[in-house]
C-alpha atoms as a PDB file:
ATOM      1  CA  UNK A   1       0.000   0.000   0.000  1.00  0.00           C
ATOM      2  CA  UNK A   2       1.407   3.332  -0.865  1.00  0.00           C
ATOM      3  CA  UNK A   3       2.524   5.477   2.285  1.00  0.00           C
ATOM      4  CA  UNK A   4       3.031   9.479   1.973  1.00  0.00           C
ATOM      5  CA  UNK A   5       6.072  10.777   2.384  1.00  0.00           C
ATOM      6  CA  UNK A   6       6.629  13.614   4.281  1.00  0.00           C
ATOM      7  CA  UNK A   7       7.738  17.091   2.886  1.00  0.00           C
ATOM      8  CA  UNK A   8      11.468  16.409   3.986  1.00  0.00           C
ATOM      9  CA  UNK A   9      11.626  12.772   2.411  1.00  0.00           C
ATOM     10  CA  UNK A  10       9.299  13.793  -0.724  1.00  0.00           C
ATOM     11  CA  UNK A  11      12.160  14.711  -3.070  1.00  0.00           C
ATOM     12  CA  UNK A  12       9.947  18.369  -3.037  1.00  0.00           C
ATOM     13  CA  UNK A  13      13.162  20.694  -3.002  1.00  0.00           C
ATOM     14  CA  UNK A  14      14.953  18.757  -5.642  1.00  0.00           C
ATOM     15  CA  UNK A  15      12.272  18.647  -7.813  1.00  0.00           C
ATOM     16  CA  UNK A  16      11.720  22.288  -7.531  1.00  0.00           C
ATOM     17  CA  UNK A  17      15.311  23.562  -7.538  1.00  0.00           C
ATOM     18  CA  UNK A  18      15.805  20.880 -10.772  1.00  0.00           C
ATOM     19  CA  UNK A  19      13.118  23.467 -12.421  1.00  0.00           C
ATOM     20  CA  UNK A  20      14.295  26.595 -11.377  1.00  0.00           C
ATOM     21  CA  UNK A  21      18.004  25.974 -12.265  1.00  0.00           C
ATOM     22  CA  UNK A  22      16.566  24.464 -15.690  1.00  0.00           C
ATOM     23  CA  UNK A  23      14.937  28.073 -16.086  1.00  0.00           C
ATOM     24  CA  UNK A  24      18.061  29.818 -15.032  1.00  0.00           C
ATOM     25  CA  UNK A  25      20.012  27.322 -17.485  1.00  0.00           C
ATOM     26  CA  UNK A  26      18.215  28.007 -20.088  1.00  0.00           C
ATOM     27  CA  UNK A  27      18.383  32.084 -20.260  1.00  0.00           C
ATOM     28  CA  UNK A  28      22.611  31.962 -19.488  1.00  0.00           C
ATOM     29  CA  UNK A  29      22.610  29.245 -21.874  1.00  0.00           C
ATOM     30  CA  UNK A  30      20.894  31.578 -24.554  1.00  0.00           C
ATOM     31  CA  UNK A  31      23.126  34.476 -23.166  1.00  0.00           C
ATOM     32  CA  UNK A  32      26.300  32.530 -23.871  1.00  0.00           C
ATOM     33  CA  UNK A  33      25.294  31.323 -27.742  1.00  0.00           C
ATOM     34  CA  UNK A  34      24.657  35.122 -28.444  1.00  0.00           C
ATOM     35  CA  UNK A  35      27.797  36.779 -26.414  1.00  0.00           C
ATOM     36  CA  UNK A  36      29.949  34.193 -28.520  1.00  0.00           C
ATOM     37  CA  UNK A  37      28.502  33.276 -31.697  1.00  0.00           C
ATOM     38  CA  UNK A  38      26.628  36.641 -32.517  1.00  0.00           C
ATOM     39  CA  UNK A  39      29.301  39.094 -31.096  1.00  0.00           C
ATOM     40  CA  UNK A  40      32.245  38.838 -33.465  1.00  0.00           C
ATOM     41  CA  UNK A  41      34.483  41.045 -31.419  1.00  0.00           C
ATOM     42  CA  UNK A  42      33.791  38.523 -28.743  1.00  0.00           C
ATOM     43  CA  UNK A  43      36.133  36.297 -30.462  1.00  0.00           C
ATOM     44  CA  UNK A  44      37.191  32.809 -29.375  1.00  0.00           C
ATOM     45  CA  UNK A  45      41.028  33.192 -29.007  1.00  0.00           C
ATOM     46  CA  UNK A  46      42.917  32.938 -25.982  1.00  0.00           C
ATOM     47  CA  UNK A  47      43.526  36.880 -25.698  1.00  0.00           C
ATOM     48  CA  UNK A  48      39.517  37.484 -26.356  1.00  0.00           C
ATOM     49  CA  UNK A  49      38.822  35.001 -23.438  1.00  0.00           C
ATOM     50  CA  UNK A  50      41.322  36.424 -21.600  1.00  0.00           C
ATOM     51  CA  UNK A  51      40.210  39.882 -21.992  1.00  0.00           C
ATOM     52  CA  UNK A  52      36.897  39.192 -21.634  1.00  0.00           C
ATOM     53  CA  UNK A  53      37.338  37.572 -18.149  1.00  0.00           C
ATOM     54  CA  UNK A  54      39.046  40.846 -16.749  1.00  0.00           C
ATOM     55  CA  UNK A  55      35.687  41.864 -15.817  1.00  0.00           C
ATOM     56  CA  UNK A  56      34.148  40.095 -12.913  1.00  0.00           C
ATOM     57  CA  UNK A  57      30.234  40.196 -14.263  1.00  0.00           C
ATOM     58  CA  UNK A  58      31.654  36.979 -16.730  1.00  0.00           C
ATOM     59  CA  UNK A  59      33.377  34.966 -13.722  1.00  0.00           C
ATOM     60  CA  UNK A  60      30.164  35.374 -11.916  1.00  0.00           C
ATOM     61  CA  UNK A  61      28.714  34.330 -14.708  1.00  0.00           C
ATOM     62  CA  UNK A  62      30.908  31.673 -15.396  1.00  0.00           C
ATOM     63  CA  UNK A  63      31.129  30.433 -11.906  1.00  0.00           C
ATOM     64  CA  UNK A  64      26.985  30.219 -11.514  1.00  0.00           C
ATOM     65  CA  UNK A  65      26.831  28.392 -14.824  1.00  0.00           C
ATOM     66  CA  UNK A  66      29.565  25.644 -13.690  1.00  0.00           C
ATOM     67  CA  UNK A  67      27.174  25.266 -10.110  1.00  0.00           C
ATOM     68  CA  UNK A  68      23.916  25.247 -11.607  1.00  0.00           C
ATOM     69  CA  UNK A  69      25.111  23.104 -14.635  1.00  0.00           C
ATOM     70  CA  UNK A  70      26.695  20.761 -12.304  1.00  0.00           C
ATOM     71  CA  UNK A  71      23.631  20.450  -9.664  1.00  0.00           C
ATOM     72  CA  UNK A  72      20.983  19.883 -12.393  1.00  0.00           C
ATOM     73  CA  UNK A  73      23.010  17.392 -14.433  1.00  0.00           C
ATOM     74  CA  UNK A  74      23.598  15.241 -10.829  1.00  0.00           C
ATOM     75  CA  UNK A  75      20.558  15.647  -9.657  1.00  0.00           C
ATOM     76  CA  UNK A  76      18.867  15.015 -12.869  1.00  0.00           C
ATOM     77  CA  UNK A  77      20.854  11.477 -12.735  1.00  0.00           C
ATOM     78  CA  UNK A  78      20.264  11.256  -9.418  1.00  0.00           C
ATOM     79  CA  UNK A  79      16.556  11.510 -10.448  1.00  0.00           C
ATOM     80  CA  UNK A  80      16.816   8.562 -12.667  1.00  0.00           C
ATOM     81  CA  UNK A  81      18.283   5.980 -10.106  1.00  0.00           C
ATOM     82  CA  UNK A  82      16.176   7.407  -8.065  1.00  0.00           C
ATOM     83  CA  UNK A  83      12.806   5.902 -10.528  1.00  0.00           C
ATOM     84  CA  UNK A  84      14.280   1.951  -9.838  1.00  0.00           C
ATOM     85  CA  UNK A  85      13.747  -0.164  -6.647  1.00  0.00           C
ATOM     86  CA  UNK A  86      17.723   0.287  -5.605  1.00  0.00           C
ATOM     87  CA  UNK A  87      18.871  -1.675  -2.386  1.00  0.00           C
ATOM     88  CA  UNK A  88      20.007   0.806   0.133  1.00  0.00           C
ATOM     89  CA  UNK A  89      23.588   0.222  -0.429  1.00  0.00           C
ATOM     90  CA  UNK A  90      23.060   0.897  -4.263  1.00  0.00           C
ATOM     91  CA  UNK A  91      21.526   3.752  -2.993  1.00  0.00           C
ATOM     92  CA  UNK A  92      24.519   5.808  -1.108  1.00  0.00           C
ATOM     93  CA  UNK A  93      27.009   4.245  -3.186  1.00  0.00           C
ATOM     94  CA  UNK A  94      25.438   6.247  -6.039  1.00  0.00           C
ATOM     95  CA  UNK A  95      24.245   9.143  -4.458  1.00  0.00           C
ATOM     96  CA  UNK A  96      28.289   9.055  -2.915  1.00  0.00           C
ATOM     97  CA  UNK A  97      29.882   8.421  -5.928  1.00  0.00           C
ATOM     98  CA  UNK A  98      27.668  11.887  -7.278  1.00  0.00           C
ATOM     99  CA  UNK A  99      28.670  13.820  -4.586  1.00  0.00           C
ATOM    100  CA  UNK A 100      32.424  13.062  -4.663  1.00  0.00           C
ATOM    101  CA  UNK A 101      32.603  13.489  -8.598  1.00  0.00           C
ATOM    102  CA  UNK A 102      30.006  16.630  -8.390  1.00  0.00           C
ATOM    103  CA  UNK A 103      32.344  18.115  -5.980  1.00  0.00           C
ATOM    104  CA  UNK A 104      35.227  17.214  -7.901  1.00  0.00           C
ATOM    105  CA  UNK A 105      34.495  18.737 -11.253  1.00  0.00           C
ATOM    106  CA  UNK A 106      32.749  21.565  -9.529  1.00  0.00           C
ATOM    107  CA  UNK A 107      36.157  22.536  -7.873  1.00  0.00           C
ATOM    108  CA  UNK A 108      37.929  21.887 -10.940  1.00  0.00           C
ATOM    109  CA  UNK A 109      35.479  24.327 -13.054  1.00  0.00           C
ATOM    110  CA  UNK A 110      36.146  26.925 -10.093  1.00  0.00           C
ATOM    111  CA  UNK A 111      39.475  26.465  -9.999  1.00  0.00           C
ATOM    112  CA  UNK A 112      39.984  27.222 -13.770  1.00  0.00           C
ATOM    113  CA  UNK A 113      37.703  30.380 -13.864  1.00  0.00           C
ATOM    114  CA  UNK A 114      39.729  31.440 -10.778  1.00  0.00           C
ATOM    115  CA  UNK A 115      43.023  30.689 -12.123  1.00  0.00           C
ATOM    116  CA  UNK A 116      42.385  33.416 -15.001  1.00  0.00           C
ATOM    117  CA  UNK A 117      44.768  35.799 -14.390  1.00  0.00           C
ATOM    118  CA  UNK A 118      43.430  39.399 -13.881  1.00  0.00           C
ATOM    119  CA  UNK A 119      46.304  41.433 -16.588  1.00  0.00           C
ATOM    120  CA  UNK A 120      46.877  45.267 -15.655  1.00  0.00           C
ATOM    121  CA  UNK A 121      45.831  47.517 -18.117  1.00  0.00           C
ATOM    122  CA  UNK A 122      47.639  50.474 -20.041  1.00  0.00           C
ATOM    123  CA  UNK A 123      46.015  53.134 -19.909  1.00  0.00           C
ATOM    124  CA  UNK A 124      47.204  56.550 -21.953  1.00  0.00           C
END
């Protein structure tokens, strides 16, 4: 017999936040084909990228893509083992193996937005 699930068990947050960063996805994802497919002086070289990154509004950018992309990517997997009749140790050894790889490559993204050095300007 099916048995509710209270509000903190239910999944509710994830499946909310899953939409909302979708939403969220979806407009940066649209911002970032324009800004470097319909800006030529955007330009994809190392020096564009490099100058383009001086200016903290595209590491903020940059840094809330890599978290959102990487939470609703996880959690959408997470989502699909989640559908199956998993024993409980398939259970956390999934969800752990998500986490530690999540974490991971989240770090890593930060780490190489970060790492972009800031370059003094000339000015005349």
């Amino acid at each position: 017999m099916y048995k509710h699930q209270h509000s903190t068990s239910s999944g509710s947050f994830s499946w909310v936040f899953q939409r909302i960063t979708g939403l969220i996805l979806v407009v940066m994802v649209i911002s970032h084909y324009i800004l470097m497919h319909y800006t030529p002086e955007s330009g994809h070289t190392y020096d564009a990228v490099l100058a383009r990154m001086q200016s903290n509004w595209y590491r903020v950018f940059d840094l809330t893509f890599v978290v959102l992309a990487m939470y609703h990517g996880l959690n959408g997997i997470w989502g699909i083992f989640r559908d199956y009749k998993l024993k409980q140790w398939q259970s956390v050894a999934i969800i752990g193996l998500l986490i530690i790889f999540g974490l991971a490559f989240t770090l890593w993204g930060i780490k190489t937005i970060l790492d972009i050095p800031y370059v003094p300007t000339v000015s005349s």
